[in-house]
C-alpha atoms as a PDB file:
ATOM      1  CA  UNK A   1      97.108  50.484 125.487  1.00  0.00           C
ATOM      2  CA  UNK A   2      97.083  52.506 122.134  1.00  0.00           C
ATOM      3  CA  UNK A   3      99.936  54.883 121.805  1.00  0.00           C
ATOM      4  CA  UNK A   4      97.255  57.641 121.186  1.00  0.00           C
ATOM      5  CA  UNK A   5      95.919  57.353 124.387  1.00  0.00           C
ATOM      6  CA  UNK A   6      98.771  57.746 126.509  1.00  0.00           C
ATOM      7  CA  UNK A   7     100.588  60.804 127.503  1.00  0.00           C
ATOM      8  CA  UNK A   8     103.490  62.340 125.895  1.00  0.00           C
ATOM      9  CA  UNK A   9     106.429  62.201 127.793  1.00  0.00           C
ATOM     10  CA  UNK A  10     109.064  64.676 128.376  1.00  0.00           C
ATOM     11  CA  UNK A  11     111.346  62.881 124.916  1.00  0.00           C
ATOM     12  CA  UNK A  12     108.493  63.078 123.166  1.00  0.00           C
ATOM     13  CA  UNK A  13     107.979  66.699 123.901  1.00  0.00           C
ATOM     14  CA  UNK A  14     111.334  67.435 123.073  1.00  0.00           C
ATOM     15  CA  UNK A  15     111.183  65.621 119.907  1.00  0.00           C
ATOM     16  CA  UNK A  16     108.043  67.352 118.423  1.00  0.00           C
ATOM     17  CA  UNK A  17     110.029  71.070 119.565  1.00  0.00           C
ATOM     18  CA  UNK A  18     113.124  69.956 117.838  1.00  0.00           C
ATOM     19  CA  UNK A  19     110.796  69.169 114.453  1.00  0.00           C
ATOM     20  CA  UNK A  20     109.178  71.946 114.430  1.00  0.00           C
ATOM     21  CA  UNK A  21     112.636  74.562 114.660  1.00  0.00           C
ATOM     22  CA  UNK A  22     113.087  72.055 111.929  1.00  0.00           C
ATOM     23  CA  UNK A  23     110.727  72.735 110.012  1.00  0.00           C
ATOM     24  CA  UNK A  24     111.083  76.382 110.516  1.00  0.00           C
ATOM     25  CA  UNK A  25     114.695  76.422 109.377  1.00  0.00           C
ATOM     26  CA  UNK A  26     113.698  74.762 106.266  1.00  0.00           C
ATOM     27  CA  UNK A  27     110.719  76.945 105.318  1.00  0.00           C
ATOM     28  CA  UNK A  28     113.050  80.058 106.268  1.00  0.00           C
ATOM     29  CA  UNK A  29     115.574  78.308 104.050  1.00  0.00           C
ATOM     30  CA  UNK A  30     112.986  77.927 100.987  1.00  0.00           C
ATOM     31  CA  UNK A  31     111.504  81.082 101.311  1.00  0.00           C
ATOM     32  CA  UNK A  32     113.539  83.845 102.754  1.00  0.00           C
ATOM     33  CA  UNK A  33     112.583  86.926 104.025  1.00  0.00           C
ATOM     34  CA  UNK A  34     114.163  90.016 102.499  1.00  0.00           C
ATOM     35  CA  UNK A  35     113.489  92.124 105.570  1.00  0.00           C
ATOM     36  CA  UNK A  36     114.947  89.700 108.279  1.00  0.00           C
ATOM     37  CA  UNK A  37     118.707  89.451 108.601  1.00  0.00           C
ATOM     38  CA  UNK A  38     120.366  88.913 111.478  1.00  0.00           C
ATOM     39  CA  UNK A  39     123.708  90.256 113.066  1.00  0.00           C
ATOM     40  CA  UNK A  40     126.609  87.284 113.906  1.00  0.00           C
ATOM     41  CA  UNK A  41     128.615  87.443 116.476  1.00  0.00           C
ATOM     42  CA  UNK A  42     132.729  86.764 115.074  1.00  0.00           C
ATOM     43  CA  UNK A  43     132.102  82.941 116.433  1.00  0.00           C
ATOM     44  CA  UNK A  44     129.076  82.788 114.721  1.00  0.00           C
ATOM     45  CA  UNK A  45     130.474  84.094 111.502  1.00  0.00           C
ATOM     46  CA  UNK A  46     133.402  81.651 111.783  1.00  0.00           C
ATOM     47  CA  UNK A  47     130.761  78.603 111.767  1.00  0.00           C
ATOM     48  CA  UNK A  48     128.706  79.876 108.770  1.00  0.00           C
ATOM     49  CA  UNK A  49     131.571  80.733 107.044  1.00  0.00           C
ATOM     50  CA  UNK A  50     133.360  77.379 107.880  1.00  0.00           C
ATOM     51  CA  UNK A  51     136.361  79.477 108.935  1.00  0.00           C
ATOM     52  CA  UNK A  52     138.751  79.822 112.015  1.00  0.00           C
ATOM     53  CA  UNK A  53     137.679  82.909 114.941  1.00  0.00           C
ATOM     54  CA  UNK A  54     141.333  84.085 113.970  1.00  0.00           C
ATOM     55  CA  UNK A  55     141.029  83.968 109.943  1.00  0.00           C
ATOM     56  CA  UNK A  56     138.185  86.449 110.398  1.00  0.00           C
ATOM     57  CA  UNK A  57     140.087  88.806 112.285  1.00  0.00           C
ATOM     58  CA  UNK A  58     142.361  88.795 109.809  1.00  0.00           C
ATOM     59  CA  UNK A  59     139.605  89.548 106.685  1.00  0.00           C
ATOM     60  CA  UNK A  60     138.075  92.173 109.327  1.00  0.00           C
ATOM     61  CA  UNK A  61     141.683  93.626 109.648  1.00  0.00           C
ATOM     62  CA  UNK A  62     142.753  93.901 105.898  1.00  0.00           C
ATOM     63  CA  UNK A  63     139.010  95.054 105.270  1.00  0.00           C
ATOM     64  CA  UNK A  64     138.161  91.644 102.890  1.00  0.00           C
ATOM     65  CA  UNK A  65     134.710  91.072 104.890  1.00  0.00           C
ATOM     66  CA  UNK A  66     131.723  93.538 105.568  1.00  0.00           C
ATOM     67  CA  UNK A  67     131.542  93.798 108.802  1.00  0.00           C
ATOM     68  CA  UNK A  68     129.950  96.026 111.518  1.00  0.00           C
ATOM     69  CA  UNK A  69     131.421  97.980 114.709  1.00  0.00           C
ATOM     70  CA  UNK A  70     130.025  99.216 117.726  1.00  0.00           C
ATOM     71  CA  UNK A  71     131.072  99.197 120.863  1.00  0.00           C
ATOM     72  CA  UNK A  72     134.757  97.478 120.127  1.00  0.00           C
ATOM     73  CA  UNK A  73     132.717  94.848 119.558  1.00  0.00           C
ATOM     74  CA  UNK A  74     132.396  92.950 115.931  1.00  0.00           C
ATOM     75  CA  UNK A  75     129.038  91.999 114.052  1.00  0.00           C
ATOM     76  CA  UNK A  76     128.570  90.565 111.103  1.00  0.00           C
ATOM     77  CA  UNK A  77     125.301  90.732 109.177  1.00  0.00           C
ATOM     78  CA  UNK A  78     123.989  87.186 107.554  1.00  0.00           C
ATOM     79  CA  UNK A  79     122.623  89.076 104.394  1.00  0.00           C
ATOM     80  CA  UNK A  80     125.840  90.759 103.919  1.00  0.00           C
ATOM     81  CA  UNK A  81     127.972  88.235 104.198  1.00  0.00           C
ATOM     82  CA  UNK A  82     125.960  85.670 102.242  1.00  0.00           C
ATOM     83  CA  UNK A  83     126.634  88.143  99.558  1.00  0.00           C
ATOM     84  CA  UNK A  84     130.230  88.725  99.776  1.00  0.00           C
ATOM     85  CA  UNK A  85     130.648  84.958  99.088  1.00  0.00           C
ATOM     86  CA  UNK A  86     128.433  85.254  96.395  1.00  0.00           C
ATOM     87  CA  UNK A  87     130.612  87.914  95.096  1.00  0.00           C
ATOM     88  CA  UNK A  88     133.342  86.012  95.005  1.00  0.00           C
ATOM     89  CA  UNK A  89     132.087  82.863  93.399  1.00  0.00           C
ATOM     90  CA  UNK A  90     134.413  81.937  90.195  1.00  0.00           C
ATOM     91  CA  UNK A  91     132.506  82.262  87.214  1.00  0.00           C
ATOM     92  CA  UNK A  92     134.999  79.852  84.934  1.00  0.00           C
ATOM     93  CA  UNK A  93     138.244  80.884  82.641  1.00  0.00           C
ATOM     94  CA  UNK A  94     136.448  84.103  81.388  1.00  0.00           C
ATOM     95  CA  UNK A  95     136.258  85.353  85.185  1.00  0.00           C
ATOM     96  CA  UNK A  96     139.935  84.433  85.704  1.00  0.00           C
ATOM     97  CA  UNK A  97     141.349  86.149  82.651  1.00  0.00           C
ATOM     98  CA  UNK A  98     139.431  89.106  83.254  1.00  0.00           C
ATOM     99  CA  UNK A  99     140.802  89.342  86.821  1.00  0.00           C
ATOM    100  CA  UNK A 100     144.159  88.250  85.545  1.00  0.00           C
ATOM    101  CA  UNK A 101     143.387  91.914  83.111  1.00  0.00           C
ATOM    102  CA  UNK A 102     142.749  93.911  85.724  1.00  0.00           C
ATOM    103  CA  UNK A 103     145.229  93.134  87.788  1.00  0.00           C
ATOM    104  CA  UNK A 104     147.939  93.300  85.064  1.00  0.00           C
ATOM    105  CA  UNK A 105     146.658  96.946  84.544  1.00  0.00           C
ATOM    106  CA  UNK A 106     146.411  97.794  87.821  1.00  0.00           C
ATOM    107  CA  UNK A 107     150.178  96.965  87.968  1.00  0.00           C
ATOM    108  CA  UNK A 108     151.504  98.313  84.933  1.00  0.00           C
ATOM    109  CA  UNK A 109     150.006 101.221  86.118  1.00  0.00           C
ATOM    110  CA  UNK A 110     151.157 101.657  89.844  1.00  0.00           C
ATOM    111  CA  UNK A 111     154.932 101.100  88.358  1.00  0.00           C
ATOM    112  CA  UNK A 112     154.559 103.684  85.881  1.00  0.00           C
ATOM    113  CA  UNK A 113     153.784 106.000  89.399  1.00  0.00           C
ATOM    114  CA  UNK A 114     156.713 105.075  91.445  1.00  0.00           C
ATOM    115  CA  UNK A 115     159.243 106.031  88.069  1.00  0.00           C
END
């Protein structure tokens, strides 16, 4: 009997569903969509972050990570966050010194203050 003629089964029903989300991630990956971002729960975050639940309560508590609140509950939204790591991708020994600059001001300036 020719494989065409038979019947899927229940595997191979599951097999052609998990393809397609698939093949849905990857076009969503290759061609984004401005207007569609969605909102992560803290767990979520952690995983697409590749970070521990409690190492994002700590960047939510010293303000280092957009986040949203409503309801005591946290969100996080993909878009934004995607960005923030973006933000703070190292750009070589230029992006060092000039951070090394600024901070160096920022310093000499908050000790002048507390004289």
């Amino acid at each position: 009997m020719e494989y065409l003629q038979t019947r899927p089964g229940l595997a191979d029903d599951r097999l052609m569903a998990s393809i397609r989300m698939i093949v849905r991630q990857e076009l969503a990956n290759v061609f984004p969509s401005e207007s569609h971002d969605r909102l992560l729960t803290v767990a979520e975050a952690a995983i697409m972050l590749r970070l521990a639940v409690p190492t994002i309560y700590g960047l939510v508590q010293r303000n280092q990570i957009p986040y949203i609140k409503k309801t005591k509950r946290l969100y996080f939204s993909e878009r934004k966050l995607n960005e923030w790591l973006e933000k703070g991708e190292n750009n070589g020994p230029e992006a060092i010194e000039k951070a090394v600059d600024t901070y160096l001001t920022l310093r000499k300036a908050s000790h002048k203050r507390s004289k």
